[in-house]
Every structure is written in structure tokens, then in C-alpha cells.
PDB file of N, CA and C in Angstrom:
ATOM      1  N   UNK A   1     197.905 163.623 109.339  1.00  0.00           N
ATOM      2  CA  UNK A   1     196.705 162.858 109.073  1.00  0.00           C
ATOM      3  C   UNK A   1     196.312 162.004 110.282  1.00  0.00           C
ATOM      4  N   UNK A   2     197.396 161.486 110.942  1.00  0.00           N
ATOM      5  CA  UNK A   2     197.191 160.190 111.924  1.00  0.00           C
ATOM      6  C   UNK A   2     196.288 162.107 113.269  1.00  0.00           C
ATOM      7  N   UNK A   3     196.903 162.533 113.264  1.00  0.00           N
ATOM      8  CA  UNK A   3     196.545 163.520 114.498  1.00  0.00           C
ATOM      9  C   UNK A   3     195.299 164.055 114.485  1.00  0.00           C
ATOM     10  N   UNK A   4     194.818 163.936 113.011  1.00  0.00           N
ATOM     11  CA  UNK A   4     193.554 164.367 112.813  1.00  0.00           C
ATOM     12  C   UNK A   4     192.290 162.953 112.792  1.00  0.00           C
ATOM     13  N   UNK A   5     192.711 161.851 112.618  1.00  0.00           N
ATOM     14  CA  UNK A   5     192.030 160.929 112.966  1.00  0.00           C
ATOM     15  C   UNK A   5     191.952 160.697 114.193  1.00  0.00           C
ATOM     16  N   UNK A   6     192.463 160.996 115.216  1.00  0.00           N
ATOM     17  CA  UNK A   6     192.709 160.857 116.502  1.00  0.00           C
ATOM     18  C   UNK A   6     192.024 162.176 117.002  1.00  0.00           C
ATOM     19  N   UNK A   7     191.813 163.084 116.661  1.00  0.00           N
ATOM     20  CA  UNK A   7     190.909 164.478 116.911  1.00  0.00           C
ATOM     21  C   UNK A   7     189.456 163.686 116.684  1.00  0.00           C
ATOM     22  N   UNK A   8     189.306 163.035 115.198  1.00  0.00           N
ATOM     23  CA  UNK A   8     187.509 163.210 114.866  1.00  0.00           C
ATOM     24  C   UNK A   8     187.331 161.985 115.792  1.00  0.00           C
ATOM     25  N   UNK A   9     188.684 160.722 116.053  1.00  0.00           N
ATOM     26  CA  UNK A   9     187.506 159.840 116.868  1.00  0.00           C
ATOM     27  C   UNK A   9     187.214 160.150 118.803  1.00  0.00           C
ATOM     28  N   UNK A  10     187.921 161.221 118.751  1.00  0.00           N
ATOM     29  CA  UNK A  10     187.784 161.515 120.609  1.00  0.00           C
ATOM     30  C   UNK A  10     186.439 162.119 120.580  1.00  0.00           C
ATOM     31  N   UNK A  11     186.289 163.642 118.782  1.00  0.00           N
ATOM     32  CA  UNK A  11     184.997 163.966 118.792  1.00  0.00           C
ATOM     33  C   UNK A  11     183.750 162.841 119.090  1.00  0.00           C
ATOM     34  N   UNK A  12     184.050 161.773 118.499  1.00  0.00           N
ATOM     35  CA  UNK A  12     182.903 160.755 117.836  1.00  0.00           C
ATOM     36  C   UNK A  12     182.747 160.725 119.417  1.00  0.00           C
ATOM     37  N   UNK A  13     183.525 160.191 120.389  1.00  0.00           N
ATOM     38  CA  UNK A  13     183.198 159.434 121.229  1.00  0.00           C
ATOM     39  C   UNK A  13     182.906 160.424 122.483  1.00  0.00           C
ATOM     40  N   UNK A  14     183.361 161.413 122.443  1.00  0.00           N
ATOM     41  CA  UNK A  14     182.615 162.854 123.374  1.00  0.00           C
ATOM     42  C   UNK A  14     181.576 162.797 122.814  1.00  0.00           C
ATOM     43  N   UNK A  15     180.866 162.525 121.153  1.00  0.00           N
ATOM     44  CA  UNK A  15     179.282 162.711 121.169  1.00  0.00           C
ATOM     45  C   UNK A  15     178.412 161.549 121.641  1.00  0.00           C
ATOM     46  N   UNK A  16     178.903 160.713 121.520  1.00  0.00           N
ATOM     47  CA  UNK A  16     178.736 159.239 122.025  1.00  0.00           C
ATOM     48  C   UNK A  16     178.168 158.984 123.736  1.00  0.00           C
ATOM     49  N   UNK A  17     179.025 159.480 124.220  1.00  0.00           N
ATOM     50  CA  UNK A  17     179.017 159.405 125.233  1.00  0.00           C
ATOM     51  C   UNK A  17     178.380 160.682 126.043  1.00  0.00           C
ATOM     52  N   UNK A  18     178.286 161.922 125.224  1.00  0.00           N
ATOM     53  CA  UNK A  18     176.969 163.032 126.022  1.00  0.00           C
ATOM     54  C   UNK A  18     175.511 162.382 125.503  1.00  0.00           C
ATOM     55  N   UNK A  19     175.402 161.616 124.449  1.00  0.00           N
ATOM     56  CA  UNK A  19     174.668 161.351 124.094  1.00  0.00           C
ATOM     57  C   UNK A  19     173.901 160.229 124.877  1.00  0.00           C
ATOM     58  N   UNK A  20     174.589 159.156 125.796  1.00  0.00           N
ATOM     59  CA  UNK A  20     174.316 158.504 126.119  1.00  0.00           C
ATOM     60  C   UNK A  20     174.041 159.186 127.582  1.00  0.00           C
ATOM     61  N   UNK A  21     174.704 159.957 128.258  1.00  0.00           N
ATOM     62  CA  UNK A  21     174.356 160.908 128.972  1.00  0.00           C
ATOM     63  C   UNK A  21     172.793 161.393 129.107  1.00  0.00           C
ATOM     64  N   UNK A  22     172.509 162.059 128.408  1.00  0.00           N
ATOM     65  CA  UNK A  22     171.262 162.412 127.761  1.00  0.00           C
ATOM     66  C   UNK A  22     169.959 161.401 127.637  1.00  0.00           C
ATOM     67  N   UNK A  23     170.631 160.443 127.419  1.00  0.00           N
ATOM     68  CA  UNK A  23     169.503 159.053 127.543  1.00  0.00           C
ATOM     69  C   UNK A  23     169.146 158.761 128.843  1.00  0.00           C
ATOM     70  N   UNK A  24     170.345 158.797 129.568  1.00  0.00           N
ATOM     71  CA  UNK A  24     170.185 158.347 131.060  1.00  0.00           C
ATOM     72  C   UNK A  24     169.356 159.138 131.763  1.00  0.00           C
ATOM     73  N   UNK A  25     169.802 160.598 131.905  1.00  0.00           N
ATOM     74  CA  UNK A  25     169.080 161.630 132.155  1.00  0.00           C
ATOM     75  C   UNK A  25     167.408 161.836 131.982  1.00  0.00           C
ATOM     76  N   UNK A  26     167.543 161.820 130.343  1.00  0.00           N
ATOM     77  CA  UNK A  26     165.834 161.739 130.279  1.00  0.00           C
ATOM     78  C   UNK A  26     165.048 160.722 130.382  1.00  0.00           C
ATOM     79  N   UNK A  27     165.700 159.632 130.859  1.00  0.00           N
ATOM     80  CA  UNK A  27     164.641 158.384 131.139  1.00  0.00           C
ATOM     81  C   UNK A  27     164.674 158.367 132.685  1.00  0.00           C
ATOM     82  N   UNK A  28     165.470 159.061 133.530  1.00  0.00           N
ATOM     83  CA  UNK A  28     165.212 159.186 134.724  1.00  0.00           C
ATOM     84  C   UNK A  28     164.018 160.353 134.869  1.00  0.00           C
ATOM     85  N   UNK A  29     164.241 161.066 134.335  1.00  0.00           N
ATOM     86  CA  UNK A  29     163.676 162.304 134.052  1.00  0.00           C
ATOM     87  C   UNK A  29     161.841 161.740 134.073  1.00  0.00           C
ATOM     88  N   UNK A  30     161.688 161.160 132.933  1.00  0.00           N
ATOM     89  CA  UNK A  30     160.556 160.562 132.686  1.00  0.00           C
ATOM     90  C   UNK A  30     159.788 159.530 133.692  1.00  0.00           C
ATOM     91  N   UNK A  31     161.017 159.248 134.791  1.00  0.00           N
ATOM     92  CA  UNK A  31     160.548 158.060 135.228  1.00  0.00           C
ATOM     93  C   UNK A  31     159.984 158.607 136.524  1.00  0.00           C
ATOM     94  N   UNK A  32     159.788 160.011 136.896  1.00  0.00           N
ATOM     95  CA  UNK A  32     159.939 161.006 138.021  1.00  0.00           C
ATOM     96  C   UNK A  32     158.117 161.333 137.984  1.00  0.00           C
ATOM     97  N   UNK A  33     157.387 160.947 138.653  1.00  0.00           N
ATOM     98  CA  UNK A  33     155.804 161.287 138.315  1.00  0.00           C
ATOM     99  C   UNK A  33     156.039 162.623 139.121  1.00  0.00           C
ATOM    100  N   UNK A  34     155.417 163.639 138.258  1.00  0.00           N
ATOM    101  CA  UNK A  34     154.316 164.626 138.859  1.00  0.00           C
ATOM    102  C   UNK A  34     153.875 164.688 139.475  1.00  0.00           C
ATOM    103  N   UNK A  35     153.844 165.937 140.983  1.00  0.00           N
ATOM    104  CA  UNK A  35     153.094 166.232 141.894  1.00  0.00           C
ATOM    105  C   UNK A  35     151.820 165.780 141.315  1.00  0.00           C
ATOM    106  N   UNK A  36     150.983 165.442 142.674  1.00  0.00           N
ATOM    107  CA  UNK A  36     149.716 165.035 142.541  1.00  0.00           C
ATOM    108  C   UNK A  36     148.911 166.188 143.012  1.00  0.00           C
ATOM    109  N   UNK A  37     148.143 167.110 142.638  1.00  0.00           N
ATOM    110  CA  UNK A  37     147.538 168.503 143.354  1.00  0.00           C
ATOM    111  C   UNK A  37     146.553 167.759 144.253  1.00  0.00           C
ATOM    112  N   UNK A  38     145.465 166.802 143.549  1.00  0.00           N
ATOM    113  CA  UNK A  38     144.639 165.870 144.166  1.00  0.00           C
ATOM    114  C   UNK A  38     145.156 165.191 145.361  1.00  0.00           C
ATOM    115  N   UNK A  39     146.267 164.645 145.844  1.00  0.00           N
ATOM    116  CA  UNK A  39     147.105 164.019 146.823  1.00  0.00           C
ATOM    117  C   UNK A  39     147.371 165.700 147.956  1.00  0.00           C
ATOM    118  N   UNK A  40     147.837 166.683 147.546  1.00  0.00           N
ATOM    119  CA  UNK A  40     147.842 167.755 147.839  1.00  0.00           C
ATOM    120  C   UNK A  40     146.422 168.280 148.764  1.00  0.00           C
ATOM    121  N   UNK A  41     145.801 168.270 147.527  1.00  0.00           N
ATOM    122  CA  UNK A  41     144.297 169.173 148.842  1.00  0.00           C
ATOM    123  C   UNK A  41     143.890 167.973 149.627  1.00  0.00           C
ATOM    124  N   UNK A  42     143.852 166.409 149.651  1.00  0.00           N
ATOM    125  CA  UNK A  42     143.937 166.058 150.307  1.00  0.00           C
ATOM    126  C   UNK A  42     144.490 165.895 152.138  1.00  0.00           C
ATOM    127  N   UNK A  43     145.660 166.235 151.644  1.00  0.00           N
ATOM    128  CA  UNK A  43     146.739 166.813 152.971  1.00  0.00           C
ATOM    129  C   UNK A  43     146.413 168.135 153.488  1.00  0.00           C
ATOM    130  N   UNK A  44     145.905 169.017 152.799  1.00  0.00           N
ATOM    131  CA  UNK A  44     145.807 170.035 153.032  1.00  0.00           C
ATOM    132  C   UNK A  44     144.261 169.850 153.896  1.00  0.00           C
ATOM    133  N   UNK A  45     143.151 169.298 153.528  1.00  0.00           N
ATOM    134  CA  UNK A  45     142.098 169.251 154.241  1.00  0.00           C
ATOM    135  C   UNK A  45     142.476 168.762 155.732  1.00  0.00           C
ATOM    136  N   UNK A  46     143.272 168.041 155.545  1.00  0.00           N
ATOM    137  CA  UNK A  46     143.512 166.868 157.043  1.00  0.00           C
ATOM    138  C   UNK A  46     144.752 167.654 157.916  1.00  0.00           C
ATOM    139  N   UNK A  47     145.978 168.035 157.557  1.00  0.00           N
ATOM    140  CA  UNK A  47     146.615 168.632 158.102  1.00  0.00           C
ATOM    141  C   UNK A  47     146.546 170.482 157.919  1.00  0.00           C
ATOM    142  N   UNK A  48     146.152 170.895 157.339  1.00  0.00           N
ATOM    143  CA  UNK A  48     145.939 172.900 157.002  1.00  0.00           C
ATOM    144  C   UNK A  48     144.870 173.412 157.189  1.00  0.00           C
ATOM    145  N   UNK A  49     144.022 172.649 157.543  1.00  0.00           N
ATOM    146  CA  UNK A  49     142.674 173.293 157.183  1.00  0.00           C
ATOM    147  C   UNK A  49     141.953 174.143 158.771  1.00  0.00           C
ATOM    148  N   UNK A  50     142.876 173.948 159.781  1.00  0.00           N
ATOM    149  CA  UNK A  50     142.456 174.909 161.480  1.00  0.00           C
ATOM    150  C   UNK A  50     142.761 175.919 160.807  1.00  0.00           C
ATOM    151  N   UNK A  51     144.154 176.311 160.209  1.00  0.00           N
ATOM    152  CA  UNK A  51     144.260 177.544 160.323  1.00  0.00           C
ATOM    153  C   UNK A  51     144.322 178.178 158.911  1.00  0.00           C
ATOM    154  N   UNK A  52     144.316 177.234 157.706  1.00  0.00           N
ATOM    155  CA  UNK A  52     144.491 178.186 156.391  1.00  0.00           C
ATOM    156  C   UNK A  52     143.049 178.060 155.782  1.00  0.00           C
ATOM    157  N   UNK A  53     142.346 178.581 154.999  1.00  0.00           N
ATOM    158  CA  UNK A  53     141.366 178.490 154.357  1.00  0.00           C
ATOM    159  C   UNK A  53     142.159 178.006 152.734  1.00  0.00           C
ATOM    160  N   UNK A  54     141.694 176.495 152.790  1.00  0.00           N
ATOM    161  CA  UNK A  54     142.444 175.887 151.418  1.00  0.00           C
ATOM    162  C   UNK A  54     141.635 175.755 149.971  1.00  0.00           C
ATOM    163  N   UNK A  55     140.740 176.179 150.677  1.00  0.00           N
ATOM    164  CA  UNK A  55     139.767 176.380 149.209  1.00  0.00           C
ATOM    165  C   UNK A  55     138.739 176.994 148.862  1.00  0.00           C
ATOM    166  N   UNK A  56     139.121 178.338 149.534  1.00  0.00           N
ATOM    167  CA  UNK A  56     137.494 179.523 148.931  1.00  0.00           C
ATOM    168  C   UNK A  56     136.626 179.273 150.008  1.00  0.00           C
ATOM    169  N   UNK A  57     136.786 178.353 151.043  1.00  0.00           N
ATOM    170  CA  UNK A  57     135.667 178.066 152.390  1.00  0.00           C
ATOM    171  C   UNK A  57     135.411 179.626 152.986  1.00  0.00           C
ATOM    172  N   UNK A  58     134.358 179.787 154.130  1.00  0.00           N
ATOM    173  CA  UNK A  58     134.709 180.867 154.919  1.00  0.00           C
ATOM    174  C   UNK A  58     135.684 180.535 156.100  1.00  0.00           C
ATOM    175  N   UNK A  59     136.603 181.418 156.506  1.00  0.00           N
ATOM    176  CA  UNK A  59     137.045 181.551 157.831  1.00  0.00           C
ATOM    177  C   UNK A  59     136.049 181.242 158.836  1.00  0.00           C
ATOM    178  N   UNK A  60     136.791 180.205 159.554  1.00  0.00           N
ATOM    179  CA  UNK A  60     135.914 180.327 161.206  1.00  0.00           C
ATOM    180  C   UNK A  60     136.148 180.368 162.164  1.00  0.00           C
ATOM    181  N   UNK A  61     135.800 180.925 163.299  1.00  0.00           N
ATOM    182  CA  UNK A  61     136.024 181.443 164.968  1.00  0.00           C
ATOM    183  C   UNK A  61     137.421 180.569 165.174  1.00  0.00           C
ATOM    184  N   UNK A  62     137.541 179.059 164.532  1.00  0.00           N
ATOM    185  CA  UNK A  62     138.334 178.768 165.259  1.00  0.00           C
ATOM    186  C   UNK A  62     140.031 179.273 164.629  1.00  0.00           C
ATOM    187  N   UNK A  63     139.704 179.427 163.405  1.00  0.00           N
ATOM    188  CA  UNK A  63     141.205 179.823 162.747  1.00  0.00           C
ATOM    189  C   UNK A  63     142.038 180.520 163.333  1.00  0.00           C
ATOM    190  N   UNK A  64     143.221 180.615 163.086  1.00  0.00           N
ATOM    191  CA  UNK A  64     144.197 181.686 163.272  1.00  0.00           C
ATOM    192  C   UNK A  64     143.973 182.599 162.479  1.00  0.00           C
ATOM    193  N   UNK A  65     143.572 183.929 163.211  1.00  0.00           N
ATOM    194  CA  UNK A  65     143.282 184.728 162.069  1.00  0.00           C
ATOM    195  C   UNK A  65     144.372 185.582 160.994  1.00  0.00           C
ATOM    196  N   UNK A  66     145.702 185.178 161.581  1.00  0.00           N
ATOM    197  CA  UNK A  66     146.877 185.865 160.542  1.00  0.00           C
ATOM    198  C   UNK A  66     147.194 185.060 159.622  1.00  0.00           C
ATOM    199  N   UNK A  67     146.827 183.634 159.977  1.00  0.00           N
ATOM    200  CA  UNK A  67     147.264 182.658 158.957  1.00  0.00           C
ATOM    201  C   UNK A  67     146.915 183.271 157.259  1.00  0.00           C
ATOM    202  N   UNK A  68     147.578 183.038 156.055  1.00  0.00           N
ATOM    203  CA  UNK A  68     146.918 183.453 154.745  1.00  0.00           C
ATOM    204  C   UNK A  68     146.571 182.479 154.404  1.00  0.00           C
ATOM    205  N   UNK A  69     145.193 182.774 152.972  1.00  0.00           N
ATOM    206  CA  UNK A  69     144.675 181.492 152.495  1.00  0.00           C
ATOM    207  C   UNK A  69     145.567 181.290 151.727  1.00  0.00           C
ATOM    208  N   UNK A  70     144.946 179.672 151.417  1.00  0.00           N
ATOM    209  CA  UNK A  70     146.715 179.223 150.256  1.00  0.00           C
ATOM    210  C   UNK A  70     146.268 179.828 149.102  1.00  0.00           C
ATOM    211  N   UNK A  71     145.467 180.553 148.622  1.00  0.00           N
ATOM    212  CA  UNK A  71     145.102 181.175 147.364  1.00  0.00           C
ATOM    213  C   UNK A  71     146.078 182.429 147.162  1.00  0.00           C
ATOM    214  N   UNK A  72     145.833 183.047 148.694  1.00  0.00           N
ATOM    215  CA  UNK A  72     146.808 184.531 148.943  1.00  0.00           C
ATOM    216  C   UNK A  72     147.890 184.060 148.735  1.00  0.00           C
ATOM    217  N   UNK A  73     148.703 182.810 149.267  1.00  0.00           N
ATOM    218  CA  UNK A  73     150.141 182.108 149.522  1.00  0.00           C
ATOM    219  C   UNK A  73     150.289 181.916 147.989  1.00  0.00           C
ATOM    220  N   UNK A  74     149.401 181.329 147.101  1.00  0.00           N
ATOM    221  CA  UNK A  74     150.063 181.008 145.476  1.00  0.00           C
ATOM    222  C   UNK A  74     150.183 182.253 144.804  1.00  0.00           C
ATOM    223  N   UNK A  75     149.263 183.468 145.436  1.00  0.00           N
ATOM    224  CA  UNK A  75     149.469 184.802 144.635  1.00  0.00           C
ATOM    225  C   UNK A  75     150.177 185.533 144.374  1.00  0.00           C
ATOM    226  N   UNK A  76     151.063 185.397 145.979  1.00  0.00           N
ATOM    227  CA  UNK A  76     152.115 186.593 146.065  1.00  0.00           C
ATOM    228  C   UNK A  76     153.442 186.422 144.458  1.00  0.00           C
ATOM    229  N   UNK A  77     153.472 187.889 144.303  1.00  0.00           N
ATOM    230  CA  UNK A  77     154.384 187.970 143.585  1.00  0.00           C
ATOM    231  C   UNK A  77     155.571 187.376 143.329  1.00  0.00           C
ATOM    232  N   UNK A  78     156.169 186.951 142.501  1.00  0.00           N
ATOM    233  CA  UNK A  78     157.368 185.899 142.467  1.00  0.00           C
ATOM    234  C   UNK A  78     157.323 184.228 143.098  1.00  0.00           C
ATOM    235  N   UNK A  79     156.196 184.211 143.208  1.00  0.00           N
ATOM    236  CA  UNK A  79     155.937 183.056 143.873  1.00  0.00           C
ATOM    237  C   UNK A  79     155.993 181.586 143.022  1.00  0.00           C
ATOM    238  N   UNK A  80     156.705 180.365 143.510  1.00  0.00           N
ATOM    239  CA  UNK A  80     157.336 179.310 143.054  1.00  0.00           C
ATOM    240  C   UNK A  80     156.616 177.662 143.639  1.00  0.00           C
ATOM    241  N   UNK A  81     156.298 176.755 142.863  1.00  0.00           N
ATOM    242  CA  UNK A  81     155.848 175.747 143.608  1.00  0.00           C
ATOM    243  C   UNK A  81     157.290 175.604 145.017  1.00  0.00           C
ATOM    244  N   UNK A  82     158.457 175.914 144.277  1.00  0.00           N
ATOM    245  CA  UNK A  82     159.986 175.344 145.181  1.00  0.00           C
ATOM    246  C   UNK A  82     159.503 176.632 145.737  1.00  0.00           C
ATOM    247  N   UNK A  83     159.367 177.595 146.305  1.00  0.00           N
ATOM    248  CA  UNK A  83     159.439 178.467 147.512  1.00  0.00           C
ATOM    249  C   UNK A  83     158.241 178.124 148.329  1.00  0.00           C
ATOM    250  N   UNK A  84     157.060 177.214 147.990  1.00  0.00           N
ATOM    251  CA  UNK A  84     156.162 177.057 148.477  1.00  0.00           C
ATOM    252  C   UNK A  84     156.663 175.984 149.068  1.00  0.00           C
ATOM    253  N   UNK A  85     156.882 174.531 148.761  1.00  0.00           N
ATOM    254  CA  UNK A  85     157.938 173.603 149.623  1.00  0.00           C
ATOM    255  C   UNK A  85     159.229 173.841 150.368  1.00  0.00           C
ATOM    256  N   UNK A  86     159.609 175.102 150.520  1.00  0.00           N
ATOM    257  CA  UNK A  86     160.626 175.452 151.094  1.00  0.00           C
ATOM    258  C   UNK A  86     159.782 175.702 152.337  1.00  0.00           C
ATOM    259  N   UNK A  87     159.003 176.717 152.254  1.00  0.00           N
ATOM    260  CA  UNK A  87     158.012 176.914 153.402  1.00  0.00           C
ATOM    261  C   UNK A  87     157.080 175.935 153.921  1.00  0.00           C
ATOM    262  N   UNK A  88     157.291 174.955 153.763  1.00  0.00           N
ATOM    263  CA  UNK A  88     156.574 173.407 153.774  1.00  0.00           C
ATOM    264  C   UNK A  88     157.829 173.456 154.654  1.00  0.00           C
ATOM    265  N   UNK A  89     158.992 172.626 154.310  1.00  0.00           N
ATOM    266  CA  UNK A  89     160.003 172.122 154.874  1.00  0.00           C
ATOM    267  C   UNK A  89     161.000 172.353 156.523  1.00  0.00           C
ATOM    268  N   UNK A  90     160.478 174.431 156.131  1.00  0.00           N
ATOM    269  CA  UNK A  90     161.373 174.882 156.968  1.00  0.00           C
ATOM    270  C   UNK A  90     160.092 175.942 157.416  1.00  0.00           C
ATOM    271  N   UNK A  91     159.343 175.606 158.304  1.00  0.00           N
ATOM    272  CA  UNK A  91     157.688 176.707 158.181  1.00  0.00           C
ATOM    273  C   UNK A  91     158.740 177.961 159.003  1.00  0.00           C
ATOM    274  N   UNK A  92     157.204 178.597 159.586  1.00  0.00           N
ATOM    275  CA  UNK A  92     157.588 179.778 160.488  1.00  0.00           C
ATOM    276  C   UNK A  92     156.997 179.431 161.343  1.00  0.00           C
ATOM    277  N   UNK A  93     157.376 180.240 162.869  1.00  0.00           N
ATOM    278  CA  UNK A  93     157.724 179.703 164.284  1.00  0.00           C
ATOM    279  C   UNK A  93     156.453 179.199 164.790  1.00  0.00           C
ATOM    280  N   UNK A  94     155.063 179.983 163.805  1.00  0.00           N
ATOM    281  CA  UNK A  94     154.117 179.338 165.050  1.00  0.00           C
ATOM    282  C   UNK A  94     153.078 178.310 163.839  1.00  0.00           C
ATOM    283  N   UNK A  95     153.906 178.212 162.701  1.00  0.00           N
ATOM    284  CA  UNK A  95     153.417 176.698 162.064  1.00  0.00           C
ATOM    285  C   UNK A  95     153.998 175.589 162.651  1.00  0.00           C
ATOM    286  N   UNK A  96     153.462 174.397 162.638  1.00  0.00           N
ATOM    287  CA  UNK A  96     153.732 173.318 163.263  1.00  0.00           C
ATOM    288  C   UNK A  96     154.339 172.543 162.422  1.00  0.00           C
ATOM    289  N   UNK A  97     155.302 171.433 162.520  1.00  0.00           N
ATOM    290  CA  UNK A  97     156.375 171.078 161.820  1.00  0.00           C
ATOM    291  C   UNK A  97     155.568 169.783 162.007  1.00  0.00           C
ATOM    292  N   UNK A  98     155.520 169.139 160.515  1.00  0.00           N
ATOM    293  CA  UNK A  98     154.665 167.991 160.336  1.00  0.00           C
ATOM    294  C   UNK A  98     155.634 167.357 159.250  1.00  0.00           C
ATOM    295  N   UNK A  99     155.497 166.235 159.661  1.00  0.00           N
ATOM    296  CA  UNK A  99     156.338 165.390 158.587  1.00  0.00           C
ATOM    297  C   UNK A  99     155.883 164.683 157.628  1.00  0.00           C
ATOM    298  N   UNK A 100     156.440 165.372 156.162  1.00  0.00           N
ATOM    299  CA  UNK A 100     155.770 164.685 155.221  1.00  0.00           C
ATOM    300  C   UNK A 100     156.973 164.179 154.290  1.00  0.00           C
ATOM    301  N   UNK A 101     156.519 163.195 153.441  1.00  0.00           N
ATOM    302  CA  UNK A 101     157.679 162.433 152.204  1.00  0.00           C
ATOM    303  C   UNK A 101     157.529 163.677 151.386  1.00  0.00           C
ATOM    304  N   UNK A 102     158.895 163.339 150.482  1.00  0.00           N
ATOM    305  CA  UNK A 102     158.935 164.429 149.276  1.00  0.00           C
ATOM    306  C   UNK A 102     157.723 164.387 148.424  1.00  0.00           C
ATOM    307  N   UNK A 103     156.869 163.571 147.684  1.00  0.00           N
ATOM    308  CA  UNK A 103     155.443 163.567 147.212  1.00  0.00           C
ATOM    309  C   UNK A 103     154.753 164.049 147.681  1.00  0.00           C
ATOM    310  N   UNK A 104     154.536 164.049 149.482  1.00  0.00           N
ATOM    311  CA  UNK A 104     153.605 165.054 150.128  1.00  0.00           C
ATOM    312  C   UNK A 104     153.934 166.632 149.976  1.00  0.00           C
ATOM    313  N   UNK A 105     155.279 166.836 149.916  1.00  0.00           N
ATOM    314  CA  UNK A 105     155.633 167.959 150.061  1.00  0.00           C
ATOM    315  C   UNK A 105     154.967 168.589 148.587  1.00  0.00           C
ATOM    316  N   UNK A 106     155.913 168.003 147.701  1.00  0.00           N
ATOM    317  CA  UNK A 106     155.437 168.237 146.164  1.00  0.00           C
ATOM    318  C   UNK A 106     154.146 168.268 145.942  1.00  0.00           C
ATOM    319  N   UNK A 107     153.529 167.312 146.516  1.00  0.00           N
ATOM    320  CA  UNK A 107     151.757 167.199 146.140  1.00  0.00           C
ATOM    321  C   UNK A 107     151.190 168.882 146.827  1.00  0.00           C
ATOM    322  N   UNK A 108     151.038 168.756 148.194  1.00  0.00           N
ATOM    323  CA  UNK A 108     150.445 169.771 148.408  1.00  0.00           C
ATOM    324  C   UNK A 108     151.376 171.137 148.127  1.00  0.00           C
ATOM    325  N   UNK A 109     152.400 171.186 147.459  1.00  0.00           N
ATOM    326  CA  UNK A 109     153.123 172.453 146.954  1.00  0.00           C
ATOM    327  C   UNK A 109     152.550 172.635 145.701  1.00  0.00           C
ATOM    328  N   UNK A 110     151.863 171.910 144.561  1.00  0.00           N
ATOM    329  CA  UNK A 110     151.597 171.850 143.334  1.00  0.00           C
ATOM    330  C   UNK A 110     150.240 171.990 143.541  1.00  0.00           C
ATOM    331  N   UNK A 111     149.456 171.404 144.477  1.00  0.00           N
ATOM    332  CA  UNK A 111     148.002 172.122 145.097  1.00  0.00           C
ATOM    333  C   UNK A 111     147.576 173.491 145.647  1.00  0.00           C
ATOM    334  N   UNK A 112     148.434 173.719 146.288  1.00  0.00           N
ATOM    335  CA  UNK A 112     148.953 175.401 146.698  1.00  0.00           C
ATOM    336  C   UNK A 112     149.138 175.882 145.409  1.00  0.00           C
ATOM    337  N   UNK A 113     149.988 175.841 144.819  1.00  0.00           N
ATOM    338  CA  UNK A 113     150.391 176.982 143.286  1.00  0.00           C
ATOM    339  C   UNK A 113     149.238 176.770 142.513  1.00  0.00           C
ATOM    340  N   UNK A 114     148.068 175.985 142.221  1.00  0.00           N
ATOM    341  CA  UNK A 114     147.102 175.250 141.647  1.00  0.00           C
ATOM    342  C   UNK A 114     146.244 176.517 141.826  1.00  0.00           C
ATOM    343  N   UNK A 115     146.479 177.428 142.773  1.00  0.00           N
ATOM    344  CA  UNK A 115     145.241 177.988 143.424  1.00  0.00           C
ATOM    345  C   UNK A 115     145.842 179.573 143.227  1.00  0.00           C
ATOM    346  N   UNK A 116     146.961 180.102 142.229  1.00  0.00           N
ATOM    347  CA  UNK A 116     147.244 181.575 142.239  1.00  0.00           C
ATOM    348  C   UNK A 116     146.218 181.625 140.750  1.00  0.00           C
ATOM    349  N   UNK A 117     146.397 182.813 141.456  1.00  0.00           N
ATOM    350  CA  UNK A 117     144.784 183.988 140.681  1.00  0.00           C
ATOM    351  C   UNK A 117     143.275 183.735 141.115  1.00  0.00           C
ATOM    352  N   UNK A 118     143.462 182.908 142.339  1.00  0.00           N
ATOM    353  CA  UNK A 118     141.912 182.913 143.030  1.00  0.00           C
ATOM    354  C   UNK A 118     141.822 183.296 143.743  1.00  0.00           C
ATOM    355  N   UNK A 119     142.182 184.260 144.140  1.00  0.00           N
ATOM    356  CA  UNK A 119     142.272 185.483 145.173  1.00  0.00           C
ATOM    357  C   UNK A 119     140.858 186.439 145.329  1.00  0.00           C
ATOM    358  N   UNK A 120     139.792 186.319 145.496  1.00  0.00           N
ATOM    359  CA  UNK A 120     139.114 187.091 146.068  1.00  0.00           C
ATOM    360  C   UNK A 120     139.289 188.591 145.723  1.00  0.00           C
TER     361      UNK A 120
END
């Protein structure tokens, strides 16, 4: 009897304590704001806009013309706001490495994905 009271109160207090777990968690969780897409095309007008077409504009003389629009970039298949900030973080050789806070990153990564299925 004593071994089995000593079983239900370790249960009690393993639920106790994931439980309180769980509190911590989702009030951090909650306390975490959402990419801003608006904060996003912002950045994107001021820093993307020589060489990507960020919003249905036409291409012009001065662009890079291999660059893709971020519409093409949210389209591709399997495509992830996190693979879109990965390519934010870590670009390719002839993107320019610009430094942004994690909100910038997130913002204009959630502005980018904002824009799959407008593909032309």
C-alpha cells in the first residue's frame, strides 16, 4: 500500500510539474509577436527592390536580370517562410549580405511567403 502511494504521488507531481511546464511554454509562446508582412515589404522596397521585383512592378533596365521575383521565390515547390530566412541569413554569392534583426528577417520572410500563388 505504502509503495503504491508513493507511485500515485510521483504521478501527481510529474503531472504537476509538465503541467506547469506547459504554462511556461505557452505564455512565452504567446508573448512572441508575429512576423509583420507590412514591416517586410517595407524592407523589401528599401533594401530588394534593384534587383527583385517585390510586388507585380515591371522589371527595369536597371535590374539584375537573373534575380527571381519574390512571388517566383514564395512559389517554388516545398517552399517555407524558414527556408526563405535561411536564404535571408546565408544569401548566394552575388546577393549582398545586409544586416537585419530577427523581426526583419521574419518580417520580410512572412512578406515573401505572403506572395506564393501570384505568379504570373
Amino acid at each position: 500500500m505504502l509503495k503504491f502511494r508513493a507511485q500515485v504521488l510521483a504521478g501527481a507531481l510529474t503531472l504537476i510539474a509538465a503541467t506547469g511546464l506547459l504554462a511556461i511554454a505557452g505564455s512565452q509562446a504567446a508573448a512572441q509577436k508575429p512576423p509583420d508582412p507590412t514591416l517586410g515589404y517595407s524592407l523589401a522596397k528599401r533594401l530588394c527592390s534593384a534587383c527583385h521585383i517585390i510586388a507585380g512592378e515591371p522589371r527595369i533596365d536597371s535590374m539584375l536580370v537573373d534575380a527571381p521575383s519574390f512571388a517566383s521565390i514564395a512559389s517554388k515547390p516545398e517552399q517555407s517562410i524558414e527556408a526563405i530566412a535561411g536564404r535571408i541569413v546565408i544569401p548566394h554569392s552575388v546577393m549582398p549580405q545586409i544586416k537585419l534583426t530577427r523581426d526583419e528577417i521574419a518580417a520580410l520572410s512572412a512578406y515573401i511567403f505572403s506572395l506564393r500563388g501570384n505568379t504570373p
